[in-house]
Every structure is written in structure tokens, then in C-alpha cells.
Protein backbone atom coordinates (compact mmCIF):
# COMPACT_ATOMS: atom_id res chain seq x y z
CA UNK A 1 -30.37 -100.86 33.21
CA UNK A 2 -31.69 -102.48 29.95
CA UNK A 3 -31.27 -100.87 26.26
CA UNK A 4 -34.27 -100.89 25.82
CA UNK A 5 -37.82 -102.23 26.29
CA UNK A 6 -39.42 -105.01 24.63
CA UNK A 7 -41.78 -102.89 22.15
CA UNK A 8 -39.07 -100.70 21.64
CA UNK A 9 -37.09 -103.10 19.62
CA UNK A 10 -41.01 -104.45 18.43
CA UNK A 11 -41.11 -100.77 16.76
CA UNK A 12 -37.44 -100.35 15.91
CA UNK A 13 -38.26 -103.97 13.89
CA UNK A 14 -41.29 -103.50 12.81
CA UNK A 15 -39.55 -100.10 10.95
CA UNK A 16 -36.22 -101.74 9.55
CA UNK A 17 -38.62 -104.77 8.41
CA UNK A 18 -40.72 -102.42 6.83
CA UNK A 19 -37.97 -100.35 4.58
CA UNK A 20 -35.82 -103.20 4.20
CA UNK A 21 -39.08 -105.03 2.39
CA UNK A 22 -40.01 -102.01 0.57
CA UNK A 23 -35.58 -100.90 -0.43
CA UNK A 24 -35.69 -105.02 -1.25
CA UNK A 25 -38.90 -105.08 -3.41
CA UNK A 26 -37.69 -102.11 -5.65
CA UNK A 27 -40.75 -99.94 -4.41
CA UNK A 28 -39.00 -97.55 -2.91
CA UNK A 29 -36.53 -94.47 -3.24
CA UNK A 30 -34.69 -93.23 -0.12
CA UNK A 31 -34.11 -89.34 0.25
CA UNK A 32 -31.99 -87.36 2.28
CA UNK A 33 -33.98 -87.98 6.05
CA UNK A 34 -31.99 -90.47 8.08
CA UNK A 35 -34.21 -90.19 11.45
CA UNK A 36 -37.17 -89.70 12.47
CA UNK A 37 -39.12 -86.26 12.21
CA UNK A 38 -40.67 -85.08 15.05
CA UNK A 39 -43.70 -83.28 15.53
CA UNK A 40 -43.74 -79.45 16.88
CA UNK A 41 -43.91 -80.71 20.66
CA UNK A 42 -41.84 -83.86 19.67
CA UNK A 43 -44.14 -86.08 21.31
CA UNK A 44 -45.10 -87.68 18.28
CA UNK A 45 -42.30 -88.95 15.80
CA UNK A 46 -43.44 -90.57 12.22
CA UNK A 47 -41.39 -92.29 9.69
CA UNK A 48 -37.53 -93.09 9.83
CA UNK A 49 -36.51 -92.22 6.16
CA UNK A 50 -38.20 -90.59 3.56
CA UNK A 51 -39.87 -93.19 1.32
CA UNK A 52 -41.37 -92.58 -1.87
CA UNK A 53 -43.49 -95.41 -2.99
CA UNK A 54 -45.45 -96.72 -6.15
CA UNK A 55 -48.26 -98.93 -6.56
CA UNK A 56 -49.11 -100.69 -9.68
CA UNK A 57 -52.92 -100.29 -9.72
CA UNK A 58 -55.89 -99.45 -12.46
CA UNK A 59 -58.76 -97.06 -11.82
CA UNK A 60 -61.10 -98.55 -9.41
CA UNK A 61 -58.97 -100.83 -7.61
CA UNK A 62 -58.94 -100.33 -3.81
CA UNK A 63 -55.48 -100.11 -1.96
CA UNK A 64 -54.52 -100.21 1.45
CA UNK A 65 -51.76 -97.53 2.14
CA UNK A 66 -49.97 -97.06 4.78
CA UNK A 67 -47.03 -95.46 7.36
CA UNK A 68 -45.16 -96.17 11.06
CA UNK A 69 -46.06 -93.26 13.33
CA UNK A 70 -44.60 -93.24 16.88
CA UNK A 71 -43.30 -93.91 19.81
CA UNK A 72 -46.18 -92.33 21.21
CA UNK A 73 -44.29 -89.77 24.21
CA UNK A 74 -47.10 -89.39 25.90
CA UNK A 75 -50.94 -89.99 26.15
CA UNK A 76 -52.20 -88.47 22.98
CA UNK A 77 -55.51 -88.69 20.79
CA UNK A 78 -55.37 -88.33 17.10
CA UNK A 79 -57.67 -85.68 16.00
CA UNK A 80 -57.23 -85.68 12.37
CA UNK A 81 -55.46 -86.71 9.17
CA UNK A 82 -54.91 -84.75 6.18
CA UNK A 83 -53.22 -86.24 2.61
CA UNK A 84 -50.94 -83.80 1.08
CA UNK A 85 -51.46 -83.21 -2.18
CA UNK A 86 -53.79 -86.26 -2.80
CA UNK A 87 -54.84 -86.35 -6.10
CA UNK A 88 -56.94 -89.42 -7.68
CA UNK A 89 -57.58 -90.94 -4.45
CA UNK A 90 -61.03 -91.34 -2.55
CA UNK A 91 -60.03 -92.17 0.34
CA UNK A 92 -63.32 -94.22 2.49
CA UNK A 93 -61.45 -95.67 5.68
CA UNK A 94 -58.69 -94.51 7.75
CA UNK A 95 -56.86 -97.07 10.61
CA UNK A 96 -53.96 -97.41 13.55
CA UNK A 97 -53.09 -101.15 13.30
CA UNK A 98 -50.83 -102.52 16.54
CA UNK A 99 -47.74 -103.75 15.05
CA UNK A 100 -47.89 -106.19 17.77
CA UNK A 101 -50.19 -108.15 15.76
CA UNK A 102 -48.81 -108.86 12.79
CA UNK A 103 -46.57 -107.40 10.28
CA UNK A 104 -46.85 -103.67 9.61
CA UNK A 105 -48.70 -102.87 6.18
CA UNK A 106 -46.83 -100.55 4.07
CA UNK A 107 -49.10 -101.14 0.59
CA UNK A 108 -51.75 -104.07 -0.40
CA UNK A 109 -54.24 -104.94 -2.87
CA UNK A 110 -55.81 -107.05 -0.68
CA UNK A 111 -57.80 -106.42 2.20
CA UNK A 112 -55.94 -109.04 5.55
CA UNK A 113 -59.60 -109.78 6.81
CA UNK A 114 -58.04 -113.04 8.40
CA UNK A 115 -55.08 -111.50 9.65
CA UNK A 116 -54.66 -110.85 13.56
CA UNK A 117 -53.32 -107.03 13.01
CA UNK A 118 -56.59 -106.27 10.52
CA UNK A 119 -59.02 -107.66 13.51
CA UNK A 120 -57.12 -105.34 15.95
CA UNK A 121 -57.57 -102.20 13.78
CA UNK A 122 -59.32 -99.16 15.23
CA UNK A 123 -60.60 -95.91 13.79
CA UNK A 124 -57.50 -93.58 13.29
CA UNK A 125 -59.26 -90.40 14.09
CA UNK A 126 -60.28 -90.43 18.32
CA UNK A 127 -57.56 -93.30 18.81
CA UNK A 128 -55.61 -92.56 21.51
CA UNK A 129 -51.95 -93.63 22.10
CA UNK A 130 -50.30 -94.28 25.09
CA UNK A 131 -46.67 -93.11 25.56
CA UNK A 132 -44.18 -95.51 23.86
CA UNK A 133 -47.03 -96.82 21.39
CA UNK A 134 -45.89 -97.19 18.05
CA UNK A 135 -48.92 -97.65 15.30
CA UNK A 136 -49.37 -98.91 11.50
CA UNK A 137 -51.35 -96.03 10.11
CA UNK A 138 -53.19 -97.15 7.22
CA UNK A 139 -55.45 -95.72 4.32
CA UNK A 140 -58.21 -97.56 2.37
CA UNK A 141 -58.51 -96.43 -0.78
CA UNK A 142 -60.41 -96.46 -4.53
CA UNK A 143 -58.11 -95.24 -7.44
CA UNK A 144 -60.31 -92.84 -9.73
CA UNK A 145 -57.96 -91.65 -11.75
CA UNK A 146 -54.74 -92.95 -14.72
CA UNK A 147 -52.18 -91.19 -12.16
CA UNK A 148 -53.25 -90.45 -8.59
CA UNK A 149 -51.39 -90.69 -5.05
CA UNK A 150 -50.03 -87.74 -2.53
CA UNK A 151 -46.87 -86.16 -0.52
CA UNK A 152 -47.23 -86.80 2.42
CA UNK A 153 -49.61 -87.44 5.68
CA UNK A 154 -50.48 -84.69 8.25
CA UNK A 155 -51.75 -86.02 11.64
CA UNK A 156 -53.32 -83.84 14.18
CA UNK A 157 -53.64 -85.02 17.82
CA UNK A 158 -53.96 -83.86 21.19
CA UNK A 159 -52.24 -83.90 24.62
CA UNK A 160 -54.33 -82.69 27.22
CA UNK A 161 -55.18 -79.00 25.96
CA UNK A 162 -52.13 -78.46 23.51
CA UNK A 163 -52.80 -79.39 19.84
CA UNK A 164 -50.02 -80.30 17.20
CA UNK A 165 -49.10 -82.03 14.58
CA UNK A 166 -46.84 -84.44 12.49
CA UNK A 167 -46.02 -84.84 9.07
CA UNK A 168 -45.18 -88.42 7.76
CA UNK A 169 -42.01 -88.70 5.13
CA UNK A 170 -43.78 -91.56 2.78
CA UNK A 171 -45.48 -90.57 -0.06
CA UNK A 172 -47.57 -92.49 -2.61
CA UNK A 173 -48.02 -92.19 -6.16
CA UNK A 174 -50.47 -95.00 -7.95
CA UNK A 175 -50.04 -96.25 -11.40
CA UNK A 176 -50.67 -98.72 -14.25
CA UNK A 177 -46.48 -99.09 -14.62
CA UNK A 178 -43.71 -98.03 -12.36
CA UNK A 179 -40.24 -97.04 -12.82
């Protein structure tokens, strides 16, 4: 019997890489969540540790923002996403990028329009997950506002006739400085 399959160390990566970059890069503050939180029917864990992030950005500059969610544990559809105490962001586009693809996008000011994970996007509300699937969630936004950002990310899906839902343990807050 093997440890594990191949996109489960993809997804277990694809999350170190992703923290590791952001712990490196200064962006981010650890809290007190060492594994993932499951949703209420645990068939949909998001995020490993709680990350609070901040993006150096001016009113009117459009961000990409974005969180792991997953492994999938079992066919699911995503019904809806809510931002937690967003303030100062309009948010316009909402995606589940395939890790697979490319590196996962945690923040950017620019838009990957070349890059093999941005091609494979799909809309994050009706995408459905297979079991095991692990998924970049990410926001595109337009900063209207000095301060703006939220707490967290609530996603709603489906599985078969239940409902539940997950909250993420990044947050966001978007600034002219950091620190």
C-alpha cells in the first residue's frame, strides 16, 4: 500500500509551497490553527494554518486574491461564496484554478493571462469537485477604498441533497503600506 496518491502530495505541495512563499516573503502572520478546518460534514477541508495577509495596493488597483480549499471527499458543487467582513472591496470575478497547472495564486497584481493554471480556471460558483480534488480559489478584485480587505471566506456547496459549508482561515487586508 502506497502513502499516498500522486495529487495528494500535488496538494500537500502545492499548500507548504504556498505558506512557505507567503511565511518567506514577510506577508504573512501565522495564528494558532495547525490543520486543516473542516467543514460541518467534513467533506470539504480549506486552509492548513491561519494566514493573515497584506497587499500593498492604491484605490483602484485590481488584485487577484486567493485560498487552497480541499481535498474534495466527495462529489460536491460549490453553491456560493461569501467574504467575511469585506470592506473596500468590489469584488467582479470569482475562480477554482487546478493546482495541477501551475503554481497556486495566493495574491497578484497582475492578471497570469499566459499562464497554464489562468487558462484552466472555471467559474467558482456551479464548479463541481470530485473527491480528492484540491482547488486554488481565487478573487478578482478593484480596491475602492484607503483600507479595505476581509476575515475570512465562506463557501457553500452541495452533496447530493445535503448543503454545508466551509470557512477558509486566510484573511486579507489591502493597503498603501504594510507592517
Amino acid at each position: 500500500m502506497t502513502s499516498g496518491t500522486s495529487s495528494d502530495r500535488r496538494a500537500i505541495a502545492a499548500s507548504v509551497l504556498l505558506v512557505a512563499t507567503l511565511v518567506a516573503a514577510g506577508c504573512a502572520d501565522r495564528g494558532e490553527s495547525p490543520s486543516p478546518v473542516p467543514s460541518v460534514d467534513g467533506q470539504l477541508p480549506a486552509g492548513q494554518l491561519r494566514i493573515h495577509e497584506c497587499v500593498i495596493a492604491q484605490p483602484g488597483a485590481e488584485l487577484l486574491l486567493g485560498d487552497i480549499v480541499g481535498p474534495a471527499g466527495a462529489t460536491l458543487t460549490v453553491e456560493s461564496i461569501t467574504l467575511n467582513g469585506l470592506t473596500g472591496l468590489e469584488i467582479s470575478e470569482m475562480y477554482l484554478l487546478d493546482p495541477a497547472y501551475g503554481d497556486p495564486i495566493a495574491s497578484a497584481t497582475e492578471i497570469p493571462t499566459s499562464e497554464p493554471i489562468w487558462e484552466h480556471r472555471v467559474d467558482a460558483v456551479g464548479a463541481v469537485l470530485q473527491p480528492g480534488d484540491v482547488r486554488n480559489l481565487l478573487l478578482k478584485a478593484t480596491v475602492d477604498a484607503d483600507v479595505a480587505g476581509f476575515d475570512s471566506i465562506t463557501i457553500g456547496y452541495s452533496v447530493g441533497e445535503s448543503s454545508s459549508t466551509v470557512d477558509t482561515l486566510r484573511s486579507f487586508k489591502v493597503a498603501s503600506a504594510c507592517g
